[in-house]
C-alpha atoms as a PDB file:
ATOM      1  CA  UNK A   1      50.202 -58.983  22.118  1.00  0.00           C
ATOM      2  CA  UNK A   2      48.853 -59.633  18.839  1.00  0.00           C
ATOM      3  CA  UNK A   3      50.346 -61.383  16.247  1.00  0.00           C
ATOM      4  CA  UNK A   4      48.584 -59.209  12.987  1.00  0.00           C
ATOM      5  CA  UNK A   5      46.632 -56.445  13.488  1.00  0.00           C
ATOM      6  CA  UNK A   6      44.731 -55.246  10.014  1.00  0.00           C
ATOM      7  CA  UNK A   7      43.907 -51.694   9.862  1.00  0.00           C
ATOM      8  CA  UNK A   8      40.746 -51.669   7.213  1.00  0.00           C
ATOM      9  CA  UNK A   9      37.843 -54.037   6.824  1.00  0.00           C
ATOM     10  CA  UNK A  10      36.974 -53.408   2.969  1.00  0.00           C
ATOM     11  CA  UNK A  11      38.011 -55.989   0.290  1.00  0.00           C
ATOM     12  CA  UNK A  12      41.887 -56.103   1.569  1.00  0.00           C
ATOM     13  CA  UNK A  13      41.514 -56.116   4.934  1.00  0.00           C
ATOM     14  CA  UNK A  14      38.883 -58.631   5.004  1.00  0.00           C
ATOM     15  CA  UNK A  15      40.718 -61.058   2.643  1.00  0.00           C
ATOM     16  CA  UNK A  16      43.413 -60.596   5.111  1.00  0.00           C
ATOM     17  CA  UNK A  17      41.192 -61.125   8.416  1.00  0.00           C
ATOM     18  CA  UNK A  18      39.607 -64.545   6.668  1.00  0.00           C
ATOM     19  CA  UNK A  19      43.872 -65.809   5.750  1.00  0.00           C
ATOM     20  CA  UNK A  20      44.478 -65.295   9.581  1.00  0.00           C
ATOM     21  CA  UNK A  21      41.560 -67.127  10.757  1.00  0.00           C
ATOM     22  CA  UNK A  22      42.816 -70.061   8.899  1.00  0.00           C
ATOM     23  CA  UNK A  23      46.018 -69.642  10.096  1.00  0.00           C
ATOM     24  CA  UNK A  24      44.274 -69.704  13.769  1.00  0.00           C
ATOM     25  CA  UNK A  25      46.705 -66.456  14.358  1.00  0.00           C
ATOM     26  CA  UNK A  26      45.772 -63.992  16.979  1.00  0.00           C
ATOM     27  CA  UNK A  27      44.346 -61.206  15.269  1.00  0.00           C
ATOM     28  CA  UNK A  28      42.350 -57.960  15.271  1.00  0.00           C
ATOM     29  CA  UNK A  29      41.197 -55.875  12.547  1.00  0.00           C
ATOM     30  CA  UNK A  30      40.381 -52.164  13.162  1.00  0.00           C
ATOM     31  CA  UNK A  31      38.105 -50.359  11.734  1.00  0.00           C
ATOM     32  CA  UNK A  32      35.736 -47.471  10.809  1.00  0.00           C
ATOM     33  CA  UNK A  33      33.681 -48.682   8.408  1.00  0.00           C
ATOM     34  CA  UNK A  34      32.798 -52.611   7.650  1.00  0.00           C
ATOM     35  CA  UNK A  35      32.998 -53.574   3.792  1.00  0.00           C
ATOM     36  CA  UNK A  36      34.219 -50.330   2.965  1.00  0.00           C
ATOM     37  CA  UNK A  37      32.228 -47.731   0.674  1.00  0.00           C
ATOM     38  CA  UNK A  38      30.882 -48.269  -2.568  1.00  0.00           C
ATOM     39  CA  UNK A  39      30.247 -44.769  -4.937  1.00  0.00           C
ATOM     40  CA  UNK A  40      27.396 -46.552  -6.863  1.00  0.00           C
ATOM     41  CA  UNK A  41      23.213 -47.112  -5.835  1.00  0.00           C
ATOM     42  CA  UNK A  42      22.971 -50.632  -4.785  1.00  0.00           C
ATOM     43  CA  UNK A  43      19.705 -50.178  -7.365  1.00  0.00           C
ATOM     44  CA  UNK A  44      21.879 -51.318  -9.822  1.00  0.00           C
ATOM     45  CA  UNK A  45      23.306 -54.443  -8.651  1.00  0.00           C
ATOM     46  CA  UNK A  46      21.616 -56.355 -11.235  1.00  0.00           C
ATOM     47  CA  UNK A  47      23.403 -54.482 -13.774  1.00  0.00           C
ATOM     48  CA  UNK A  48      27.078 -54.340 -12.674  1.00  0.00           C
ATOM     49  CA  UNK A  49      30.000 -56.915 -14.076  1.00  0.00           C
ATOM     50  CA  UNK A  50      30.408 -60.426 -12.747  1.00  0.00           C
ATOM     51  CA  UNK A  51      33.758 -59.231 -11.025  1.00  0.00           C
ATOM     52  CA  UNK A  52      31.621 -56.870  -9.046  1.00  0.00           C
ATOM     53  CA  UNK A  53      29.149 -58.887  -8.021  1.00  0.00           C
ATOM     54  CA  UNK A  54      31.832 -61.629  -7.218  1.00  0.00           C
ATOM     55  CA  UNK A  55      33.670 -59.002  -5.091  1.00  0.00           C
ATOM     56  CA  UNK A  56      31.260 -58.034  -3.289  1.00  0.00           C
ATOM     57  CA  UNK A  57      29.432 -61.281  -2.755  1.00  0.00           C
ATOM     58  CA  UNK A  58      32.715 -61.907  -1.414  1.00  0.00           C
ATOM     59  CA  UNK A  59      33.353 -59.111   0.933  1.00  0.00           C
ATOM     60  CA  UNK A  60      29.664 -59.694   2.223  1.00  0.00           C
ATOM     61  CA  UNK A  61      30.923 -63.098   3.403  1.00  0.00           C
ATOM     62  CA  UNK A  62      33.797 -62.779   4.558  1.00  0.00           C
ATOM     63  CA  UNK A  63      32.034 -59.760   6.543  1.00  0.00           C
ATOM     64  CA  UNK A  64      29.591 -62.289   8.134  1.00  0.00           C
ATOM     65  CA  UNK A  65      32.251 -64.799   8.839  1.00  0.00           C
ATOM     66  CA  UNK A  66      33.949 -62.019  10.704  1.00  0.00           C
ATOM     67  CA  UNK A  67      31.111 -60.828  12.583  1.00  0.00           C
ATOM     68  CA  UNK A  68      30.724 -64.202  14.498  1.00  0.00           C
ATOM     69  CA  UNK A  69      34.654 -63.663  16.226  1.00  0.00           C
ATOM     70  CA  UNK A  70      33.590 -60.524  18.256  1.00  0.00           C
ATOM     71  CA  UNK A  71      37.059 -60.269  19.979  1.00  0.00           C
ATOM     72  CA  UNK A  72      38.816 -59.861  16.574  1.00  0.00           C
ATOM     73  CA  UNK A  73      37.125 -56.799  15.654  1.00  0.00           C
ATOM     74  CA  UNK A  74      36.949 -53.039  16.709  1.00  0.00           C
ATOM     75  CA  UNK A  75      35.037 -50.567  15.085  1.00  0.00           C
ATOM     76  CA  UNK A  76      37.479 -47.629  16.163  1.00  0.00           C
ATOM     77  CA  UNK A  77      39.512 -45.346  14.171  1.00  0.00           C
ATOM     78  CA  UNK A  78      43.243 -45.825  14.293  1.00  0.00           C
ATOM     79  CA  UNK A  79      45.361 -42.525  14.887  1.00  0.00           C
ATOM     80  CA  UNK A  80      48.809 -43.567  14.987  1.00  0.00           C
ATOM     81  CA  UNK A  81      51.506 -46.678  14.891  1.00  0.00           C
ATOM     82  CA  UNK A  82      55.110 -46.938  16.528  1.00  0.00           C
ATOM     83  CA  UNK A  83      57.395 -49.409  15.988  1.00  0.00           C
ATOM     84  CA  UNK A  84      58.437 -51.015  19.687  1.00  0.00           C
ATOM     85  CA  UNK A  85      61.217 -53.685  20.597  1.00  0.00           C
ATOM     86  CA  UNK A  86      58.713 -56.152  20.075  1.00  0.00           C
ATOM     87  CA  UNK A  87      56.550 -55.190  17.363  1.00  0.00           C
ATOM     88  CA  UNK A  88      54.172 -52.144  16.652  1.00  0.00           C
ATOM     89  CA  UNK A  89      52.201 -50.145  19.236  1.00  0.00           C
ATOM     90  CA  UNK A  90      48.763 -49.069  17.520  1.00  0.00           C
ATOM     91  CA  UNK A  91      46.451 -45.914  18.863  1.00  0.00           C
ATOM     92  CA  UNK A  92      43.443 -45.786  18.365  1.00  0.00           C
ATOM     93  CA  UNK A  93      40.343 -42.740  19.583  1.00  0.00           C
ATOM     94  CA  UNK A  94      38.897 -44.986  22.020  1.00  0.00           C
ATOM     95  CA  UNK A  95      40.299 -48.307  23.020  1.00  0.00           C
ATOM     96  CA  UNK A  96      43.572 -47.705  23.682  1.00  0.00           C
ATOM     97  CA  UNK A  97      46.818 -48.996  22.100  1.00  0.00           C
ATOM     98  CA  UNK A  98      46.903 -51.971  20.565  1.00  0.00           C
ATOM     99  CA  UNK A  99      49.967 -54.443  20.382  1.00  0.00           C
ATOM    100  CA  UNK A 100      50.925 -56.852  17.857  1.00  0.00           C
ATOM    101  CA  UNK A 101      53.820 -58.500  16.210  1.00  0.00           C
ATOM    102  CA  UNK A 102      52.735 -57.276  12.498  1.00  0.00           C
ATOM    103  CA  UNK A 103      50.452 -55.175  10.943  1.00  0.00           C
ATOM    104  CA  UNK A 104      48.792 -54.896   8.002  1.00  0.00           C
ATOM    105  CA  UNK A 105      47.408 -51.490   6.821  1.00  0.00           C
ATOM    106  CA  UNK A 106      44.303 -51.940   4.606  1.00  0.00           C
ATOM    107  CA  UNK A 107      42.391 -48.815   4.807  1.00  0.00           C
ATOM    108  CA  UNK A 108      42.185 -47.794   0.874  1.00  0.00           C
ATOM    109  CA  UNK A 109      41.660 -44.398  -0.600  1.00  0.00           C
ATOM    110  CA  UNK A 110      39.140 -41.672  -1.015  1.00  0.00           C
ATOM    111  CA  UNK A 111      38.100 -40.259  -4.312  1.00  0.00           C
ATOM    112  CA  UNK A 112      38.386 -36.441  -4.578  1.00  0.00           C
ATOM    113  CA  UNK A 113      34.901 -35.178  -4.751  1.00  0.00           C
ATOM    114  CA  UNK A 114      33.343 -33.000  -7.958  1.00  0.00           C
ATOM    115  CA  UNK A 115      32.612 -30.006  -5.772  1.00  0.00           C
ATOM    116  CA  UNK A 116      29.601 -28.499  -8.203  1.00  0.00           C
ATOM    117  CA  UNK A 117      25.731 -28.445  -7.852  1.00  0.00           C
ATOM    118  CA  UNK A 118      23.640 -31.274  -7.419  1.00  0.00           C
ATOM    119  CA  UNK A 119      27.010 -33.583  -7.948  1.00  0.00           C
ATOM    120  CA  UNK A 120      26.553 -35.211  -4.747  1.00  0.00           C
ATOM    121  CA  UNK A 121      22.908 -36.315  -5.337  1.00  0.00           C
ATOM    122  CA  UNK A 122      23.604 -38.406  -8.439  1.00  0.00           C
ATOM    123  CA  UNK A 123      26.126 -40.353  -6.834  1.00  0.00           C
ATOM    124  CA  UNK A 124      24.726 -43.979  -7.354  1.00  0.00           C
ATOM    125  CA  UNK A 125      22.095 -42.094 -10.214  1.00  0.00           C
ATOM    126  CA  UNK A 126      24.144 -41.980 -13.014  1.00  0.00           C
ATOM    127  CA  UNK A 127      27.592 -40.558 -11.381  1.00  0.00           C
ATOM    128  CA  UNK A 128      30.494 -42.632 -10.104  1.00  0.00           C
ATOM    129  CA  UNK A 129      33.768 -42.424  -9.392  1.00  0.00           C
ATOM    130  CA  UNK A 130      34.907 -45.987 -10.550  1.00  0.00           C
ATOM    131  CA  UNK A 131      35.247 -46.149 -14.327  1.00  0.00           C
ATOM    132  CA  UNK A 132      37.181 -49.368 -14.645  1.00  0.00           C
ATOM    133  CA  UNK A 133      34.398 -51.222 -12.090  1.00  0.00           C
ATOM    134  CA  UNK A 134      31.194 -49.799 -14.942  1.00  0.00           C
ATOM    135  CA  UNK A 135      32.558 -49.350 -18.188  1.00  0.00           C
ATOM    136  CA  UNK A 136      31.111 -52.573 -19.031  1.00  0.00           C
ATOM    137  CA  UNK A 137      27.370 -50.649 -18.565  1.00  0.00           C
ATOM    138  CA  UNK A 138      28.106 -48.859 -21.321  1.00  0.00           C
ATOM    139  CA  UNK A 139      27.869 -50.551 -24.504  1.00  0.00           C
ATOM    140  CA  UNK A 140      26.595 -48.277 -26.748  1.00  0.00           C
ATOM    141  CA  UNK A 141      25.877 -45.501 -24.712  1.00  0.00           C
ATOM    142  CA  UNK A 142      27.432 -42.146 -24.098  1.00  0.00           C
ATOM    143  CA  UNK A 143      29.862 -41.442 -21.156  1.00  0.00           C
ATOM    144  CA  UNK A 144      31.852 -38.309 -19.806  1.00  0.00           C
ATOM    145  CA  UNK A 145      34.702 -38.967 -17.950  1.00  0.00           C
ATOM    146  CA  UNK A 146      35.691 -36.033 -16.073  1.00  0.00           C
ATOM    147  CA  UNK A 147      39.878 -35.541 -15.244  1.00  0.00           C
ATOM    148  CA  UNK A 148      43.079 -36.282 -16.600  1.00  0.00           C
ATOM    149  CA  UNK A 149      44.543 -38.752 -13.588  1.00  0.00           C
ATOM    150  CA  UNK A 150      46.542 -41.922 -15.224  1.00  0.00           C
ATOM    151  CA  UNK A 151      43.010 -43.596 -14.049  1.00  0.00           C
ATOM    152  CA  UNK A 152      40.935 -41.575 -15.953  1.00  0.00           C
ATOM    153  CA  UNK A 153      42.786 -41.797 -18.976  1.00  0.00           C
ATOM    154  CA  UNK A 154      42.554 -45.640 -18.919  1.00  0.00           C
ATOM    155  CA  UNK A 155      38.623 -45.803 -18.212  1.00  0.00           C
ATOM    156  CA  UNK A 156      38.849 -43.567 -21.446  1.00  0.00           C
ATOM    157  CA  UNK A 157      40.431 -45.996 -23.040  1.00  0.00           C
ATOM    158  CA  UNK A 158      38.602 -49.086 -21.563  1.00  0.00           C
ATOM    159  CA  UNK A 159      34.695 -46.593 -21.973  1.00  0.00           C
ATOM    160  CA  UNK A 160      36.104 -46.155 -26.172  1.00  0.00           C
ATOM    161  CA  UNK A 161      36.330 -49.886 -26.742  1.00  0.00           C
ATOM    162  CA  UNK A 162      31.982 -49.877 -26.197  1.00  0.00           C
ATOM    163  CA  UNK A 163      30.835 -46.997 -26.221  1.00  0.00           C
ATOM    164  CA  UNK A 164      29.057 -44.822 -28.931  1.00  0.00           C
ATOM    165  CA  UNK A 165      30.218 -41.765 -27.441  1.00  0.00           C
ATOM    166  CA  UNK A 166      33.121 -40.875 -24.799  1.00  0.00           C
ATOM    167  CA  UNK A 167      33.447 -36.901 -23.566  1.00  0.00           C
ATOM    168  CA  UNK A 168      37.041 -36.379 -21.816  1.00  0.00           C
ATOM    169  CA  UNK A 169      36.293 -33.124 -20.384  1.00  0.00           C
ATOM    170  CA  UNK A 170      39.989 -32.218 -18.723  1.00  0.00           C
ATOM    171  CA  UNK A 171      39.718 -29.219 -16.206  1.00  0.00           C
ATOM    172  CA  UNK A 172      43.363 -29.470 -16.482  1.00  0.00           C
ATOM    173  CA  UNK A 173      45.032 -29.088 -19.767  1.00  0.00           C
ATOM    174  CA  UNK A 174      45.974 -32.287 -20.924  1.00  0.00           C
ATOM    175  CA  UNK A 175      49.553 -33.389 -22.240  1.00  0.00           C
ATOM    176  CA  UNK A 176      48.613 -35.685 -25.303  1.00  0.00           C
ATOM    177  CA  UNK A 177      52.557 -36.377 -25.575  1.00  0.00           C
ATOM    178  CA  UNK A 178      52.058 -39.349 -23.649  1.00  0.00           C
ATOM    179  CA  UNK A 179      51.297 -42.961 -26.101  1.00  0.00           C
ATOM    180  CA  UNK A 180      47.484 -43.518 -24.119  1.00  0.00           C
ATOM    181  CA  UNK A 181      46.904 -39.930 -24.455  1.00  0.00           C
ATOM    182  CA  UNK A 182      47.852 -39.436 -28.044  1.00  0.00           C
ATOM    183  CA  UNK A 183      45.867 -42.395 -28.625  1.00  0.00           C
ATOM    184  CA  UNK A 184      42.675 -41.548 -26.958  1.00  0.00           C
ATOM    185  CA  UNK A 185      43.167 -38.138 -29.028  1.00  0.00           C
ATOM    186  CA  UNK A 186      42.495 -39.887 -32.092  1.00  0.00           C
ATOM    187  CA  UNK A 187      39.957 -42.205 -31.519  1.00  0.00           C
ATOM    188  CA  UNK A 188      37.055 -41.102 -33.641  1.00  0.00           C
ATOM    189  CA  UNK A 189      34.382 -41.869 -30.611  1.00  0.00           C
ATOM    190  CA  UNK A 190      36.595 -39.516 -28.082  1.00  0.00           C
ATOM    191  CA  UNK A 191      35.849 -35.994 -27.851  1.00  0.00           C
ATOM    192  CA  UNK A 192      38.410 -33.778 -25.775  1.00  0.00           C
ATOM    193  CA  UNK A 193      37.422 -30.397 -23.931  1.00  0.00           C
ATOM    194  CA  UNK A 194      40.486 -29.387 -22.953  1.00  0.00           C
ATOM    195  CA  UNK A 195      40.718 -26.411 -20.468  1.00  0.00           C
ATOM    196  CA  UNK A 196      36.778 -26.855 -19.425  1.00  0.00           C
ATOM    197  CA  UNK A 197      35.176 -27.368 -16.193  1.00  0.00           C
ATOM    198  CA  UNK A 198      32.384 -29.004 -14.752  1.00  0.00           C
ATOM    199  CA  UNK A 199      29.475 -26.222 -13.959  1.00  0.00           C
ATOM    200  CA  UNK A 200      26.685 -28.198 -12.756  1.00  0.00           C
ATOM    201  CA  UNK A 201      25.351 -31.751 -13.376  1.00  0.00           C
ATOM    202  CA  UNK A 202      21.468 -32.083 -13.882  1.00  0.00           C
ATOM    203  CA  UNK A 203      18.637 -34.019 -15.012  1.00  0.00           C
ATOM    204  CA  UNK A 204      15.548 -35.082 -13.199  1.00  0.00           C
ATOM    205  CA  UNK A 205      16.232 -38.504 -11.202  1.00  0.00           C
ATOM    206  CA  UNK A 206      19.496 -39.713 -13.241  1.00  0.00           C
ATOM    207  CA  UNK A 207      22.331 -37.624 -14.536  1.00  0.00           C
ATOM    208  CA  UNK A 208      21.710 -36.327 -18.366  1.00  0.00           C
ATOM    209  CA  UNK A 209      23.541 -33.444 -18.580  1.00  0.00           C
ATOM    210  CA  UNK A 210      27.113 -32.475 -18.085  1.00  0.00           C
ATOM    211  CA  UNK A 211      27.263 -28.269 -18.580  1.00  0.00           C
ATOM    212  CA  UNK A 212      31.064 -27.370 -19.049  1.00  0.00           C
ATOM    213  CA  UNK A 213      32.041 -24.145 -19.283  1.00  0.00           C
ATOM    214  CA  UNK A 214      35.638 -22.210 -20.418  1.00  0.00           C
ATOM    215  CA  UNK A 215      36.086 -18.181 -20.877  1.00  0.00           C
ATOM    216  CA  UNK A 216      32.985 -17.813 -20.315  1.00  0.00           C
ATOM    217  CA  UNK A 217      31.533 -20.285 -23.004  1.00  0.00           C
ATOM    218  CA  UNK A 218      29.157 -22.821 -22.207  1.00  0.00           C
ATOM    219  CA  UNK A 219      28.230 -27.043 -23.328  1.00  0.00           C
ATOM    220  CA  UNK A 220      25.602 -28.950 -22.512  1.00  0.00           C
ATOM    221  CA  UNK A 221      26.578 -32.198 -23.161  1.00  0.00           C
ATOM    222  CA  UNK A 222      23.499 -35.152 -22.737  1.00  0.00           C
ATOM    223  CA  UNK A 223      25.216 -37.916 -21.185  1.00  0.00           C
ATOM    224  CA  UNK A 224      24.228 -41.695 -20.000  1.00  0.00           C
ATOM    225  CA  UNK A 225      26.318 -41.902 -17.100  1.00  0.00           C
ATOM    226  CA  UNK A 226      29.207 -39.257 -15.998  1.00  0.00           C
ATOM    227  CA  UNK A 227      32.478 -40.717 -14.204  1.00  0.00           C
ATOM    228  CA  UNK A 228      34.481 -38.680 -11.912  1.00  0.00           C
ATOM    229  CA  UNK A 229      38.593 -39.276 -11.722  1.00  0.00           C
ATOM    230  CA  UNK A 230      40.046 -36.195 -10.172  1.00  0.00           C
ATOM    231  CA  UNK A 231      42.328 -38.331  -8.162  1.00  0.00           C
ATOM    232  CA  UNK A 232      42.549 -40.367  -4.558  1.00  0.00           C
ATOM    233  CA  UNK A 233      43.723 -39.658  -1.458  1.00  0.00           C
ATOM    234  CA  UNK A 234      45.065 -42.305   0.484  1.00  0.00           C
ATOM    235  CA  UNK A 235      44.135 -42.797   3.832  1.00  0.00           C
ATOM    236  CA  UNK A 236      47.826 -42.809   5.546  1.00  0.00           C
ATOM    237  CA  UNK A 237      48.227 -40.038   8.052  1.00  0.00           C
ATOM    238  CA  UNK A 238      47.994 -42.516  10.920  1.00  0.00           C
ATOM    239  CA  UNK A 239      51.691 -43.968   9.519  1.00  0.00           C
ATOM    240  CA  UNK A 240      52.884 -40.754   7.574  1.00  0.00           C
ATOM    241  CA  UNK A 241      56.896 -40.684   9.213  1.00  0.00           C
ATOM    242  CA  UNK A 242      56.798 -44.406   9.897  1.00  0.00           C
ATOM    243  CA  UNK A 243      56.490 -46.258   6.515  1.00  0.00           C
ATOM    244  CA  UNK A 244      58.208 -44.908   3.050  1.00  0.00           C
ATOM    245  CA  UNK A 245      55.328 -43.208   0.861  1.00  0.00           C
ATOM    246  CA  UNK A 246      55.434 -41.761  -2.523  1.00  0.00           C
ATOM    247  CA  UNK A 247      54.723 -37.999  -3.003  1.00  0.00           C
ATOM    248  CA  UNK A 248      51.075 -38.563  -3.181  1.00  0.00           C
ATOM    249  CA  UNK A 249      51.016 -40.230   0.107  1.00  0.00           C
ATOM    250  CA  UNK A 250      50.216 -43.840  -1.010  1.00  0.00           C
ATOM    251  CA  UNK A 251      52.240 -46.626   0.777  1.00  0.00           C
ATOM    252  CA  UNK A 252      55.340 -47.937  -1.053  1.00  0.00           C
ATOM    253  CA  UNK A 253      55.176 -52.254  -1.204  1.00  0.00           C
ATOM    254  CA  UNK A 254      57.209 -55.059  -3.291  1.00  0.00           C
ATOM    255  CA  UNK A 255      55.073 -57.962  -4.926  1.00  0.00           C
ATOM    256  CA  UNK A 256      55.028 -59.347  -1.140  1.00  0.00           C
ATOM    257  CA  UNK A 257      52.625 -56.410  -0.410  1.00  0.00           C
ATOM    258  CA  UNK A 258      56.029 -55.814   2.038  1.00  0.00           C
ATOM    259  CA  UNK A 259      56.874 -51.950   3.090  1.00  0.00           C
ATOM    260  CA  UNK A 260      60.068 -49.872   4.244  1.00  0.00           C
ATOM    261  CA  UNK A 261      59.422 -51.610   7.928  1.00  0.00           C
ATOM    262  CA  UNK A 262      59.756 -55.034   8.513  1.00  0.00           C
ATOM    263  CA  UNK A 263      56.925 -56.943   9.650  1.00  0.00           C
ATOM    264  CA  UNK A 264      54.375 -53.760   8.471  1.00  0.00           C
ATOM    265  CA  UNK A 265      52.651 -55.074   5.393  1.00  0.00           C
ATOM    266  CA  UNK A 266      49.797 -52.903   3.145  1.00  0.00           C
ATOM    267  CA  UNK A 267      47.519 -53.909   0.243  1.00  0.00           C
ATOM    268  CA  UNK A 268      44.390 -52.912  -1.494  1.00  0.00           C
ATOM    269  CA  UNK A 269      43.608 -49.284  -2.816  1.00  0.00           C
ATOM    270  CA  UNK A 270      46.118 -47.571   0.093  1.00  0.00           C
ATOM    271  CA  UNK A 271      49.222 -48.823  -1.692  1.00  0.00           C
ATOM    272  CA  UNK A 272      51.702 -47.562  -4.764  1.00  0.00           C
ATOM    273  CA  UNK A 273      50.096 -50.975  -6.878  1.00  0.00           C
ATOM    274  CA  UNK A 274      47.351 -50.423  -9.335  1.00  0.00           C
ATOM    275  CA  UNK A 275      44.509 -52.191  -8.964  1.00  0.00           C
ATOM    276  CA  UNK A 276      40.809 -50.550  -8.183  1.00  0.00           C
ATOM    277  CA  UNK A 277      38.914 -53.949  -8.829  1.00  0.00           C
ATOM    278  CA  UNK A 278      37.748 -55.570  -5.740  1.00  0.00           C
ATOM    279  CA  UNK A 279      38.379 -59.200  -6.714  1.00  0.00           C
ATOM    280  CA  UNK A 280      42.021 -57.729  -7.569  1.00  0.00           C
ATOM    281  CA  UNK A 281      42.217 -56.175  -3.561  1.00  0.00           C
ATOM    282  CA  UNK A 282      41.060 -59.293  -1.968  1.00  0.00           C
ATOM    283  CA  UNK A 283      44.126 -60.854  -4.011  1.00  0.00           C
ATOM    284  CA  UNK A 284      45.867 -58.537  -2.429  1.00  0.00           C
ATOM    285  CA  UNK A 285      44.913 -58.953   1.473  1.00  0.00           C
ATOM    286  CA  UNK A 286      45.338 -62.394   1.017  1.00  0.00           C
ATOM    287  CA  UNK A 287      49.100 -62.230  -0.533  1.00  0.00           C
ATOM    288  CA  UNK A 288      49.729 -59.506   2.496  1.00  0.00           C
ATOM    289  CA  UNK A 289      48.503 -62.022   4.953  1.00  0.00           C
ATOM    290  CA  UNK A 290      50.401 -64.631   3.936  1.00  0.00           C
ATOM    291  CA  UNK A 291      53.734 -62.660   3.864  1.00  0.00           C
ATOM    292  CA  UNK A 292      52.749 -61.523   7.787  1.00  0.00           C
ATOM    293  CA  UNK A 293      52.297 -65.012   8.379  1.00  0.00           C
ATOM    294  CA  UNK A 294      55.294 -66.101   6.802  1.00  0.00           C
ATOM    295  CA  UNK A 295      57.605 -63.216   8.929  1.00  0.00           C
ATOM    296  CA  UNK A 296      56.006 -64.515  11.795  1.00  0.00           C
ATOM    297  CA  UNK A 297      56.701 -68.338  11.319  1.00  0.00           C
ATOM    298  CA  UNK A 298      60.617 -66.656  10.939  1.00  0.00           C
ATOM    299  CA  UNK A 299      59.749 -64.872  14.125  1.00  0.00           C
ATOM    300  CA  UNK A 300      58.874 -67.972  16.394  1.00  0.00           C
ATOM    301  CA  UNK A 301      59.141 -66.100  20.109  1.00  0.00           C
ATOM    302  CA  UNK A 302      56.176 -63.461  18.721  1.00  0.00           C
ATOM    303  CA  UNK A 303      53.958 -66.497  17.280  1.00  0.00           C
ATOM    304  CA  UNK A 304      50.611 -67.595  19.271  1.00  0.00           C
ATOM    305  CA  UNK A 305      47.988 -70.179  18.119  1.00  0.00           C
ATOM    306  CA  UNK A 306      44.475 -69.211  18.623  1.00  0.00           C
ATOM    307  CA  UNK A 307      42.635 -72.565  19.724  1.00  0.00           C
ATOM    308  CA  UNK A 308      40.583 -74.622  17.095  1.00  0.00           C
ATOM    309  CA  UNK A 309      36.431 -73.399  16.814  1.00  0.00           C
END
């Protein structure tokens, strides 16, 4: 028996994973992929905000500081959890269940893909699908931001501040009734196509070109960088029935990073709080940590101490 286990090793689960090792609990964190994805070419790591790099210098460390405690780690896939009379039973493809006291469930969102030609290979080349993380690249320059999510609307809002030119091309009409809506509407450096929808995406290494297209009517519009917001998809099924979710599927937690069950905790991009930045989830493992840590020092009899290194 366990006392944590963290599903997720990007920025959340990590932070967690690096509280509990302080805390010398007995933990394990599960997980497919270490450090989590990143949408954008590593080529450009010399041009992306301090947070990022801080972030991810971060994550990289805490990674490596990870990767020298080879019994609290699993690279497995986790398919289910149960709440038992002494905790939570967690499945997983192939090692088994796992047992602990708490758990914290760290394993973020994916980004709904533009499903058009050549979209896929300018990922990292002048596509992304994280406006608030690279709006700072684009002082001066022209953007498209493509959707009409609550996220999209506020990298519109945060791309209008710097630069020249901002395309909102909504696929979905948009209601401007809304105060960051109507606003965006009227800045002079916003242009709304309202009702169009992404055709292709082209230029030779780097995205230049955006070619929209409604009733049959096309726009090419020449374009610095293009950024994708057609909305996430949290990566919950494991727990769906277990922990109280919102409509979209995204995990339901108080300002303790606390759900519906006690002692099952959840931070980073997988929850109901906003966030997106990584230095903001790796606030949020952390705080999730510490609330598991604090439910266990209530729950003595379910409390181990892993010895000193």
């Amino acid at each position: 028996m366990r006392d944590v286990i963290i599903i997720g090793a990007g920025a959340a689960g990590l932070s967690a994973a690096i509280y509990a090792l302080g805390k010398r609990l007995n933990f394990l964190v599960i997980y497919d992929e270490l450090c989590g994805k990143s949408d954008w070419s590593q080529s450009l790591a010399d041009q992306e905000s301090e947070a990022y790099r801080a972030g991810s210098e971060a994550v990289n460390l805490f990674a490596r500081r990870l990767s020298t405690h080879s019994e609290q780690h699993m690279r497995d896939r986790v398919t289910a959890i149960t709440k038992s009379d002494t905790g939570f039973r967690v499945e997983t493809v192939n090692h088994g269940v796992q047992e602990s006291a708490t758990v914290i469930i760290a394993t973020g969102a994916t980004a709904v893909p533009l499903n058009v030609p050549y979209a896929q290979e300018f990922v990292g080349h002048g596509l992304g699908y994280s406006i608030t993380t690279y709006a700072n690249m684009m002082t001066g320059k022209t953007a498209a931001v493509i959707g009409t999510t609550p996220r999209a609307l506020r990298g519109v809002g945060e791309l209008a501040r710097i630069a020249q030119k901002v395309y909102l091309i909504a696929p979905v009409h948009l209601d401007t009734s809304g105060m960051l809506a109507h606003t965006l509407e009227q800045r002079p450096n916003v242009e709304l196509f309202d009702g169009y929808r992404v055709k292709e995406i082209v230029g030779d290494f780097h995205a230049g070109e955006v070619i929209i297209e409604r009733n049959g009517q096309t726009r090419n519009l020449g374009i610095d960088a293009a950024f994708v917001d057609l909305g996430l998809q949290p990566n919950t099924d494991f727990a769906r029935g277990l922990v109280e979710m919102n409509a979209e599927g995204f995990i339901k937690v108080d300002n303790q990073n606390a759900t519906s069950v006690p002692g099952l905790f959840a931070a980073g991009d997988v929850t109901t709080a906003f966030g997106e930045q990584v230095v903001i989830a790796l606030g949020e493992g952390a705080r999730a940590a510490l609330s598991a840590y604090d439910y266990l020092l209530a729950e003595p009899a379910t409390y181990t101490h892993l010895p000193m290194d």
